[in-house]
PDB file of N, CA and C in Angstrom:
ATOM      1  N   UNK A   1     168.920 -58.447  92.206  1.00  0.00           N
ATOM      2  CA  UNK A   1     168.859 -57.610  91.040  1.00  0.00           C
ATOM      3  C   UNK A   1     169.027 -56.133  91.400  1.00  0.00           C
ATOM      4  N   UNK A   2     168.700 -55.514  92.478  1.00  0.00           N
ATOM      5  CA  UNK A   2     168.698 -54.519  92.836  1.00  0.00           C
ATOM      6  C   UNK A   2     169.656 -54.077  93.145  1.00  0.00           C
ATOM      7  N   UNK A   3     170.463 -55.060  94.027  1.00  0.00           N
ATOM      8  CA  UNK A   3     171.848 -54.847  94.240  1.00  0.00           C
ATOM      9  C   UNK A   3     172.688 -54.432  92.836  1.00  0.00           C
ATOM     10  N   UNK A   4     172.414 -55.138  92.146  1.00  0.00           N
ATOM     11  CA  UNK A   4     173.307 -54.795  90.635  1.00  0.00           C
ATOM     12  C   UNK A   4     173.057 -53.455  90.470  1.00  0.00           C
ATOM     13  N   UNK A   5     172.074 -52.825  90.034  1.00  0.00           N
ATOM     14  CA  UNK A   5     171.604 -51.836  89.949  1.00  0.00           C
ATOM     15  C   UNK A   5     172.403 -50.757  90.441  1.00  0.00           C
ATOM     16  N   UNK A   6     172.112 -50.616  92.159  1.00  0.00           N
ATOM     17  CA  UNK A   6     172.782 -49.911  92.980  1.00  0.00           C
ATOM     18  C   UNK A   6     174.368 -49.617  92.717  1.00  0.00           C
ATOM     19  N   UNK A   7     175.406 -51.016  92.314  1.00  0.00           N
ATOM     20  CA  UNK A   7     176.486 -51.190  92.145  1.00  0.00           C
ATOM     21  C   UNK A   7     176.383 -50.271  91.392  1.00  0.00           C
ATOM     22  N   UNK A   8     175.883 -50.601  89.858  1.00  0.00           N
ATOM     23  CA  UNK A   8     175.961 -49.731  88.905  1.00  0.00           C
ATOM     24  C   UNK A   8     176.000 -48.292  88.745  1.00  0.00           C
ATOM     25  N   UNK A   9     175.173 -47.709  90.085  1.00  0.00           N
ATOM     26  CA  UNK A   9     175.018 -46.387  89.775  1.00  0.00           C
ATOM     27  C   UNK A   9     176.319 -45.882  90.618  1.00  0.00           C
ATOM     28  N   UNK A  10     176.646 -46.747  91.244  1.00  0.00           N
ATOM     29  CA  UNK A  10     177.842 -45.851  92.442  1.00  0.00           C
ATOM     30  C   UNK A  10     178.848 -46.099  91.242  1.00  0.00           C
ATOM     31  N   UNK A  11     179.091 -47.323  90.598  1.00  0.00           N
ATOM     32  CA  UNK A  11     180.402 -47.261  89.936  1.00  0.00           C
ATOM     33  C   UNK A  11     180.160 -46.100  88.599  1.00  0.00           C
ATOM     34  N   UNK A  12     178.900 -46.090  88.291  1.00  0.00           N
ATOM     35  CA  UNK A  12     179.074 -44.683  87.426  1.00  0.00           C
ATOM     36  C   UNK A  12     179.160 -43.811  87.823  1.00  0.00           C
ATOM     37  N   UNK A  13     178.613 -43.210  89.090  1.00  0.00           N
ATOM     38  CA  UNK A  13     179.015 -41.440  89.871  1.00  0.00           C
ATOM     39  C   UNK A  13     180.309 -41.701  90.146  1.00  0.00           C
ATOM     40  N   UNK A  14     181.421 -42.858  90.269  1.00  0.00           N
ATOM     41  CA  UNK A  14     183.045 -42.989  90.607  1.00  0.00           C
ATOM     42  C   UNK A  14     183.308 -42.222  89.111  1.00  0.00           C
ATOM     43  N   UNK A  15     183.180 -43.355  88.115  1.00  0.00           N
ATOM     44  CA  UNK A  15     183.442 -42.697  86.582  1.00  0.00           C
ATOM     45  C   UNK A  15     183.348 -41.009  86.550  1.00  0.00           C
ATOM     46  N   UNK A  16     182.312 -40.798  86.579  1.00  0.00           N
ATOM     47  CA  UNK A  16     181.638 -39.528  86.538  1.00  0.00           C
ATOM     48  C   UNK A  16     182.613 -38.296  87.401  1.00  0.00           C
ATOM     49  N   UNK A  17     182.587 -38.741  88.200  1.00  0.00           N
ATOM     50  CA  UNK A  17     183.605 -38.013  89.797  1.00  0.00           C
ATOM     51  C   UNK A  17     185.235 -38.163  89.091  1.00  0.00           C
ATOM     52  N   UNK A  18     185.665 -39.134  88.506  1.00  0.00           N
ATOM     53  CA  UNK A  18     187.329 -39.169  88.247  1.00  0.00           C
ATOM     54  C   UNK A  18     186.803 -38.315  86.995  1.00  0.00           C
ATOM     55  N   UNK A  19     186.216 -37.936  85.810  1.00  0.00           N
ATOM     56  CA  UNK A  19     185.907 -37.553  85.062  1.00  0.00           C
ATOM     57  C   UNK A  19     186.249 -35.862  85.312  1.00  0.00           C
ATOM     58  N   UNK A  20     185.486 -35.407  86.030  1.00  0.00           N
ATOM     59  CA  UNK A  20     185.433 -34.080  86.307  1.00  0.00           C
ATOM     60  C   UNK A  20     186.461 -33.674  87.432  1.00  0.00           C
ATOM     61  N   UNK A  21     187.323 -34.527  87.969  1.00  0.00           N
ATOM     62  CA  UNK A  21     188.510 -34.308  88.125  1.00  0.00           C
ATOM     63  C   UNK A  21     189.409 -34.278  87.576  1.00  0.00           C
ATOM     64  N   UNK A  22     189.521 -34.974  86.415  1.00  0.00           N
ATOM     65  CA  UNK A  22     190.727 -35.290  85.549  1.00  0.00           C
ATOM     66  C   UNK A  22     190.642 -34.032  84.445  1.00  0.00           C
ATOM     67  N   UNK A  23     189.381 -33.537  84.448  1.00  0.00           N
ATOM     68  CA  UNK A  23     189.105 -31.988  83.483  1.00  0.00           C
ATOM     69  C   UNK A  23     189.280 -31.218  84.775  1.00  0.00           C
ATOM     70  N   UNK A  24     189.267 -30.971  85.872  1.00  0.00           N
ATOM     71  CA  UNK A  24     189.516 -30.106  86.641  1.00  0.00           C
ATOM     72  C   UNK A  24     191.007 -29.551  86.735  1.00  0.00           C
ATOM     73  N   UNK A  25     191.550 -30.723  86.758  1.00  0.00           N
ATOM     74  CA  UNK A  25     193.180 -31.106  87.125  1.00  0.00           C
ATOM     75  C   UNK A  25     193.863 -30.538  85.593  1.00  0.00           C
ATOM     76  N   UNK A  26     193.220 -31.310  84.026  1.00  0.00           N
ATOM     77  CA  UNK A  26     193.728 -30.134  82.893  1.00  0.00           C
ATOM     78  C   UNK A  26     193.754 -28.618  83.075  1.00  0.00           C
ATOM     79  N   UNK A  27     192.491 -28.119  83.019  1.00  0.00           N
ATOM     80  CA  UNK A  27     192.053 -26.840  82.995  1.00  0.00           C
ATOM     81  C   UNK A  27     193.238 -26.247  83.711  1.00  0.00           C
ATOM     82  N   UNK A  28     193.229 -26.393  84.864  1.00  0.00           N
ATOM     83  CA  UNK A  28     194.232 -25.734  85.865  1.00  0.00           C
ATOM     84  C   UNK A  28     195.948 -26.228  84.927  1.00  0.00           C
ATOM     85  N   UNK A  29     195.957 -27.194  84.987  1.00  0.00           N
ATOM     86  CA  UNK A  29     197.468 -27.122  84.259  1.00  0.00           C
ATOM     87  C   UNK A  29     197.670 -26.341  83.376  1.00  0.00           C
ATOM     88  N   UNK A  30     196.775 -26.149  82.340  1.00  0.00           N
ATOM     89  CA  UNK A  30     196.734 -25.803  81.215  1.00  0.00           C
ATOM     90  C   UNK A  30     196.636 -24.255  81.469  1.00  0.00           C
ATOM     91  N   UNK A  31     195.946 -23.535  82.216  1.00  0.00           N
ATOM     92  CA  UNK A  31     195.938 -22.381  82.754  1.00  0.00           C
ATOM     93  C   UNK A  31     196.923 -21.685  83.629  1.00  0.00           C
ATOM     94  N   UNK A  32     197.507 -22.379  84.232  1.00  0.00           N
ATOM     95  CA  UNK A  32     198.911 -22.193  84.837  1.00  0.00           C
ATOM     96  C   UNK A  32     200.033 -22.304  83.943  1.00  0.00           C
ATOM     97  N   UNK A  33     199.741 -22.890  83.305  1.00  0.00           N
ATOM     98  CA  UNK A  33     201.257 -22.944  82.058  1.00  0.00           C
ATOM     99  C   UNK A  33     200.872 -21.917  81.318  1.00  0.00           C
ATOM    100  N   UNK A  34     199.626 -21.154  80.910  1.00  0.00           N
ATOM    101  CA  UNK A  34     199.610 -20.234  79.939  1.00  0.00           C
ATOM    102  C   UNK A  34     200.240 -19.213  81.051  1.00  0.00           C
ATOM    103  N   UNK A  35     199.665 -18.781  82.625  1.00  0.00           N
ATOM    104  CA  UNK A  35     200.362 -17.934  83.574  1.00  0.00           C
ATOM    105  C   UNK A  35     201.365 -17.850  83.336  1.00  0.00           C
ATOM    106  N   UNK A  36     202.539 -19.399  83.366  1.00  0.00           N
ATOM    107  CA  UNK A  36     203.715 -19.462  83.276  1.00  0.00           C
ATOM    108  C   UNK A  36     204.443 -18.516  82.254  1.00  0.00           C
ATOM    109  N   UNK A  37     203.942 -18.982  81.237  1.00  0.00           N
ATOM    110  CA  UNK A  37     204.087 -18.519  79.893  1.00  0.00           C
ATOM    111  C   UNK A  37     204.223 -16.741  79.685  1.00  0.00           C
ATOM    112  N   UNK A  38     203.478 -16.136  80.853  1.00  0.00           N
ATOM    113  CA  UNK A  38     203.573 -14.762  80.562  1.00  0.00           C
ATOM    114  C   UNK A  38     204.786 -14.035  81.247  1.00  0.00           C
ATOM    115  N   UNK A  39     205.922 -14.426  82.111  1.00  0.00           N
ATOM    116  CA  UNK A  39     206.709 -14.044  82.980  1.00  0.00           C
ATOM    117  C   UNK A  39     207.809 -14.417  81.959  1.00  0.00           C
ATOM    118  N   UNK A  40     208.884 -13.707  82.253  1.00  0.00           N
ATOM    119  CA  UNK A  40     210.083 -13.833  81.837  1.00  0.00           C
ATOM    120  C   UNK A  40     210.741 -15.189  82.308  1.00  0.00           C
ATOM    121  N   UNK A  41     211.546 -15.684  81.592  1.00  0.00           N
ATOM    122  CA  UNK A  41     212.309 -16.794  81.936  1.00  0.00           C
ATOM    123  C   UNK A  41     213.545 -16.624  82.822  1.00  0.00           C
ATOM    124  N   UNK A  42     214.217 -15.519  82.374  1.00  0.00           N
ATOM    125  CA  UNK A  42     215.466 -14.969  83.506  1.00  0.00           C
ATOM    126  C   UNK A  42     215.019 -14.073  84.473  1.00  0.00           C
ATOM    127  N   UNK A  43     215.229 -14.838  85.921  1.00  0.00           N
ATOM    128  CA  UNK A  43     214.965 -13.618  87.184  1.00  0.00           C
ATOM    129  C   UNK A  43     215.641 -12.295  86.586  1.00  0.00           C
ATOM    130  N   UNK A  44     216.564 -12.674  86.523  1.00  0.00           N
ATOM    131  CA  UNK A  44     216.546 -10.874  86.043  1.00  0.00           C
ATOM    132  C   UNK A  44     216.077  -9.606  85.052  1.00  0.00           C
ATOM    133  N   UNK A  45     215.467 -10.736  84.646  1.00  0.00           N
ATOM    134  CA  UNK A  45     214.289  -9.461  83.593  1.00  0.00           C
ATOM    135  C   UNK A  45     213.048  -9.148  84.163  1.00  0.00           C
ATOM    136  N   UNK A  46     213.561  -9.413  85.752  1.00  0.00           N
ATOM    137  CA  UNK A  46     212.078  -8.528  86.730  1.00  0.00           C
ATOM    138  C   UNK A  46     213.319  -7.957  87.693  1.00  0.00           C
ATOM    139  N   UNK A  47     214.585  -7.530  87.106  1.00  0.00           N
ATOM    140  CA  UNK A  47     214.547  -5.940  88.127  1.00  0.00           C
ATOM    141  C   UNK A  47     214.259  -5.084  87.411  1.00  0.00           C
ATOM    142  N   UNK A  48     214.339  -3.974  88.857  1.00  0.00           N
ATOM    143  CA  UNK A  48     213.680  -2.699  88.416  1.00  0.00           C
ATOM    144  C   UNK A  48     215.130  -1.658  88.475  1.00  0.00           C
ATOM    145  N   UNK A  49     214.963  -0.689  88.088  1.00  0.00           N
ATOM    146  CA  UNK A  49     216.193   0.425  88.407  1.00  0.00           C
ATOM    147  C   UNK A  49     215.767   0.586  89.919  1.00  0.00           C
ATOM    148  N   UNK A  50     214.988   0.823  90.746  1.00  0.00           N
ATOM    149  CA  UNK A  50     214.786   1.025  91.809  1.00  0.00           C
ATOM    150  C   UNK A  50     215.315   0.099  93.180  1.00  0.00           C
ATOM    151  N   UNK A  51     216.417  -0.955  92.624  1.00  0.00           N
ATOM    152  CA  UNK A  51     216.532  -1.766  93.352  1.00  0.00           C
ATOM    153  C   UNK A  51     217.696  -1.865  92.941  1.00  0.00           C
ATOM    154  N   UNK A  52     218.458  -2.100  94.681  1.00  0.00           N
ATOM    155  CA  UNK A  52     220.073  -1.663  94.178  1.00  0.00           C
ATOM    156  C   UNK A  52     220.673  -2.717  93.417  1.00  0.00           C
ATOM    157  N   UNK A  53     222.096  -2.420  93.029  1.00  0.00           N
ATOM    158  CA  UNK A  53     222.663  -3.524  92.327  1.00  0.00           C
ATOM    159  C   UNK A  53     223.117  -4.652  92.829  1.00  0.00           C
ATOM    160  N   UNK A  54     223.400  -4.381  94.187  1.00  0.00           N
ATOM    161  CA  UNK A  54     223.704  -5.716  95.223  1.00  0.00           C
ATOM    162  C   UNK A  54     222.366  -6.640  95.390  1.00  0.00           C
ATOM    163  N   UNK A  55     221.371  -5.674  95.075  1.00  0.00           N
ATOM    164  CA  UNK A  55     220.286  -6.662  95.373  1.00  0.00           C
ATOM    165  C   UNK A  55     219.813  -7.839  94.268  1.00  0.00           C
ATOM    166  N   UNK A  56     220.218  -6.836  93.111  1.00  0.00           N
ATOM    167  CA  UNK A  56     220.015  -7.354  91.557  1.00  0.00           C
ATOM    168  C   UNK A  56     221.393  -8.771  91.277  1.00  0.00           C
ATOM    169  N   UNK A  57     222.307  -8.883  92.146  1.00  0.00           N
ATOM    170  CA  UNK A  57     223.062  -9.820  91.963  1.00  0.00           C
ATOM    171  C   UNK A  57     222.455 -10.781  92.692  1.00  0.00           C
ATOM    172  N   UNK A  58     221.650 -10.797  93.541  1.00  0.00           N
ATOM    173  CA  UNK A  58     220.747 -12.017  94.127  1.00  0.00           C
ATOM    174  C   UNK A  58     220.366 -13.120  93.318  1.00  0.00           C
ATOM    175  N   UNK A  59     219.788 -11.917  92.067  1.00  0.00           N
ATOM    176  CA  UNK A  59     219.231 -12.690  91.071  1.00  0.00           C
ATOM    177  C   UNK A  59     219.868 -13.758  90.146  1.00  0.00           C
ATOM    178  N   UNK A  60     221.165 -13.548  89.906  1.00  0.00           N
ATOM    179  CA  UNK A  60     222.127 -14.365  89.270  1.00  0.00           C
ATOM    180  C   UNK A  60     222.690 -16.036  90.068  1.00  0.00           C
ATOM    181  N   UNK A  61     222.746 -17.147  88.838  1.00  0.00           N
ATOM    182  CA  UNK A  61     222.926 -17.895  88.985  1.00  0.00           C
ATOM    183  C   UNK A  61     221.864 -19.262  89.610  1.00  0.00           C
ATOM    184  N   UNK A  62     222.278 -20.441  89.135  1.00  0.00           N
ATOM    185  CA  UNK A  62     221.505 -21.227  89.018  1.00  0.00           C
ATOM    186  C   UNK A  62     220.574 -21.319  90.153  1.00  0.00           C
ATOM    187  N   UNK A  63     221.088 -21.258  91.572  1.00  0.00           N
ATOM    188  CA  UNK A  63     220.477 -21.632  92.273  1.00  0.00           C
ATOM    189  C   UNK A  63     219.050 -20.543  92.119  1.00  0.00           C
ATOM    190  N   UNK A  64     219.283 -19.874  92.253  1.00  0.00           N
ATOM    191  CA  UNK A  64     218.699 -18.020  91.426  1.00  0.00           C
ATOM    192  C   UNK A  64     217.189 -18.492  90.662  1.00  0.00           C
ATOM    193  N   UNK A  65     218.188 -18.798  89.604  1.00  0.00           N
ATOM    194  CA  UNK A  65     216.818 -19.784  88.536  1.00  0.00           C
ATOM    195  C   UNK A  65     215.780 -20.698  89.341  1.00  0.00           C
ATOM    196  N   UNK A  66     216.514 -21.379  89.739  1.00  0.00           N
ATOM    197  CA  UNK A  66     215.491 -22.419  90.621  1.00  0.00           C
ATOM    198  C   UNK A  66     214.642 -22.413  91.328  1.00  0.00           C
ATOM    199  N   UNK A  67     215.496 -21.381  92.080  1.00  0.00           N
ATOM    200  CA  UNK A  67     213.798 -20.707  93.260  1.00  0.00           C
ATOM    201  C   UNK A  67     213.044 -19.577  92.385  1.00  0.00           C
ATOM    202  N   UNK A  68     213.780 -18.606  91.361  1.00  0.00           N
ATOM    203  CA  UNK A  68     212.319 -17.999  90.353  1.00  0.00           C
ATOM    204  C   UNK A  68     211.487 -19.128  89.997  1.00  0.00           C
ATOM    205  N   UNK A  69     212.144 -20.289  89.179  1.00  0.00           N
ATOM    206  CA  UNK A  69     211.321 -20.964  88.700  1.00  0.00           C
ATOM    207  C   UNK A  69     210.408 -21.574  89.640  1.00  0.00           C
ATOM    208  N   UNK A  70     210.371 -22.158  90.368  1.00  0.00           N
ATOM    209  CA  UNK A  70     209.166 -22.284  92.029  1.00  0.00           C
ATOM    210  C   UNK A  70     208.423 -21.333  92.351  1.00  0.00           C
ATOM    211  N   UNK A  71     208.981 -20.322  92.155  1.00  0.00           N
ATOM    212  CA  UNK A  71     207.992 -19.229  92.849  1.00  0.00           C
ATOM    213  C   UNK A  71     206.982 -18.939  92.050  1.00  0.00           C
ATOM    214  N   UNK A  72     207.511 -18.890  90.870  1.00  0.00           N
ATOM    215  CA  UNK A  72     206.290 -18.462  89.595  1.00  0.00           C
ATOM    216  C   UNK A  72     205.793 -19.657  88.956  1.00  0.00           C
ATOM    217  N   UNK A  73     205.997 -20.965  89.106  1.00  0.00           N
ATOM    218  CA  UNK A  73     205.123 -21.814  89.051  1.00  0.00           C
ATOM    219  C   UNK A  73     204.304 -22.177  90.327  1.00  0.00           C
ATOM    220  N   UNK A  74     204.559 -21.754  91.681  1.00  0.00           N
ATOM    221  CA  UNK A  74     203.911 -22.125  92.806  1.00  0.00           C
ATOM    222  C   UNK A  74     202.573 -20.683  93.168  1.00  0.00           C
ATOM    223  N   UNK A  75     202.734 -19.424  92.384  1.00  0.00           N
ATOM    224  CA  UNK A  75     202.112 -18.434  92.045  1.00  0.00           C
ATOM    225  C   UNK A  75     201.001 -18.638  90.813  1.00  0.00           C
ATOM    226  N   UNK A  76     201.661 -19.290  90.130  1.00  0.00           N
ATOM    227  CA  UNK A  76     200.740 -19.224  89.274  1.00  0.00           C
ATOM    228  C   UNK A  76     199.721 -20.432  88.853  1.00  0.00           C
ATOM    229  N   UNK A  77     200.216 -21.790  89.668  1.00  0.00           N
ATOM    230  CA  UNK A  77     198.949 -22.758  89.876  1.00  0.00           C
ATOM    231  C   UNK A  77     198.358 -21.942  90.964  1.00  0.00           C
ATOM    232  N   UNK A  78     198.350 -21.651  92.018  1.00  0.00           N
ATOM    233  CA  UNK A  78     197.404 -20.913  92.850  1.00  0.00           C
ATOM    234  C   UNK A  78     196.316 -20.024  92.499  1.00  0.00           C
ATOM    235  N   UNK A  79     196.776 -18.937  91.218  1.00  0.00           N
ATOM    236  CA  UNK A  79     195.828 -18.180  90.664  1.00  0.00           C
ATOM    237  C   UNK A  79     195.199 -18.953  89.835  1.00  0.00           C
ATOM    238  N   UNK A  80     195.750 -19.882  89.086  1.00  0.00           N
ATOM    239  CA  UNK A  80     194.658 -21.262  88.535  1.00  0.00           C
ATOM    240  C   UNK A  80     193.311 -21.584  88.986  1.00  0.00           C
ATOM    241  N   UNK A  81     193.877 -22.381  90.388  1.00  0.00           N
ATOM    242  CA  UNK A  81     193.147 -22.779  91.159  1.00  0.00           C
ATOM    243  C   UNK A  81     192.291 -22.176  91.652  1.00  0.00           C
ATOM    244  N   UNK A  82     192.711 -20.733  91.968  1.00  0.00           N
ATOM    245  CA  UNK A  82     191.409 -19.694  92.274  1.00  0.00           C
ATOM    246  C   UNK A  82     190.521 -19.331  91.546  1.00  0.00           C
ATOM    247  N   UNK A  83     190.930 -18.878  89.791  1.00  0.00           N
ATOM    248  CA  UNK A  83     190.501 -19.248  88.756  1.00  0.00           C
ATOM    249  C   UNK A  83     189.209 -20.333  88.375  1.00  0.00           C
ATOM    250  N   UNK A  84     189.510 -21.362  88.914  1.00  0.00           N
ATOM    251  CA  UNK A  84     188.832 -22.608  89.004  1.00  0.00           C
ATOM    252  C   UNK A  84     187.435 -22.745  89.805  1.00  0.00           C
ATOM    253  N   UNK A  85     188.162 -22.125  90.823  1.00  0.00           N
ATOM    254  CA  UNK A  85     186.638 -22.022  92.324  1.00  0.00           C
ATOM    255  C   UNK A  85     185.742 -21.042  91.774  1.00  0.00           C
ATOM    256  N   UNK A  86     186.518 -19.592  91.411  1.00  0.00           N
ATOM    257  CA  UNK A  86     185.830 -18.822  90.203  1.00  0.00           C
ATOM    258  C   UNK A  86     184.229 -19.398  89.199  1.00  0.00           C
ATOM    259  N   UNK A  87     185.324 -20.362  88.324  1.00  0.00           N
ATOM    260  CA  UNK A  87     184.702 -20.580  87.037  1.00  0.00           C
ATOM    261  C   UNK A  87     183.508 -21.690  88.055  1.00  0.00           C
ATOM    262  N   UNK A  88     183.701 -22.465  88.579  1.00  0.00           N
ATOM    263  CA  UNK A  88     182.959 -23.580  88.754  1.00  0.00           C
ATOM    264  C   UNK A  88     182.670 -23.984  90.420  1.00  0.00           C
ATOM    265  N   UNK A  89     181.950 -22.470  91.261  1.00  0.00           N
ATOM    266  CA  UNK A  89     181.730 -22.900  92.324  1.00  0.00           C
ATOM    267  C   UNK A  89     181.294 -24.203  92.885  1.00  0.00           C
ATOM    268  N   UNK A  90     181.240 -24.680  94.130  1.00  0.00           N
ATOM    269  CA  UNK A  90     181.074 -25.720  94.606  1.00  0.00           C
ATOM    270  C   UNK A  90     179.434 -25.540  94.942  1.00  0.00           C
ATOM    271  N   UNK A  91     178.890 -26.734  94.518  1.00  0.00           N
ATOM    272  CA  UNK A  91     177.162 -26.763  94.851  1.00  0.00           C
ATOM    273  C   UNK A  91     176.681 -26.471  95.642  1.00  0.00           C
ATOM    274  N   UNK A  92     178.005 -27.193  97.138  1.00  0.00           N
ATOM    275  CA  UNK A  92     176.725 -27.114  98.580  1.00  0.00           C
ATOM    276  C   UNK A  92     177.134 -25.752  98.889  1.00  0.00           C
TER     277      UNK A  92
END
């Protein structure tokens, strides 16, 4: 009987544990997509006049897009995540 018991409580701290991961894992998505959300969509609506024009053609074209788009989604789950340790330090 005891044994049951025991089962019971580990398979509820599992529940419990995927629980507050699976809200850990939203929060952060959900917070990174609002990040997302604040940057321009075309690399090139982050030059500056201060940066020559050869440099500003970097910015053009797909491949262009692809790595903005990585960089500022790989930037901005990170500040999430820091966000996160922030909101909900760790106990021990």
């Amino acid at each position: 009987m005891n044994a049951f018991r025991a089962y019971d409580r580990i398979e509820e701290r599992r529940w419990v544990e995927q629980q507050l991961t699976e809200e850990k894992e939203k929060w952060i998505d959900d917070r990174a997509n609002e990040l997302i959300a604040m940057f321009p969509t075309d690399p090139l609506a982050m030059r500056s006049m201060f940066i020559s024009k050869e440099a500003c053609m970097a910015l053009i074209g797909s491949e262009a897009q692809e790595i903005y788009n990585d960089y500022i989604s790989r930037i901005c789950y990170a500040r999430a995540e820091e966000e996160w340790q922030r909101r909900a330090p760790c106990p021990f």
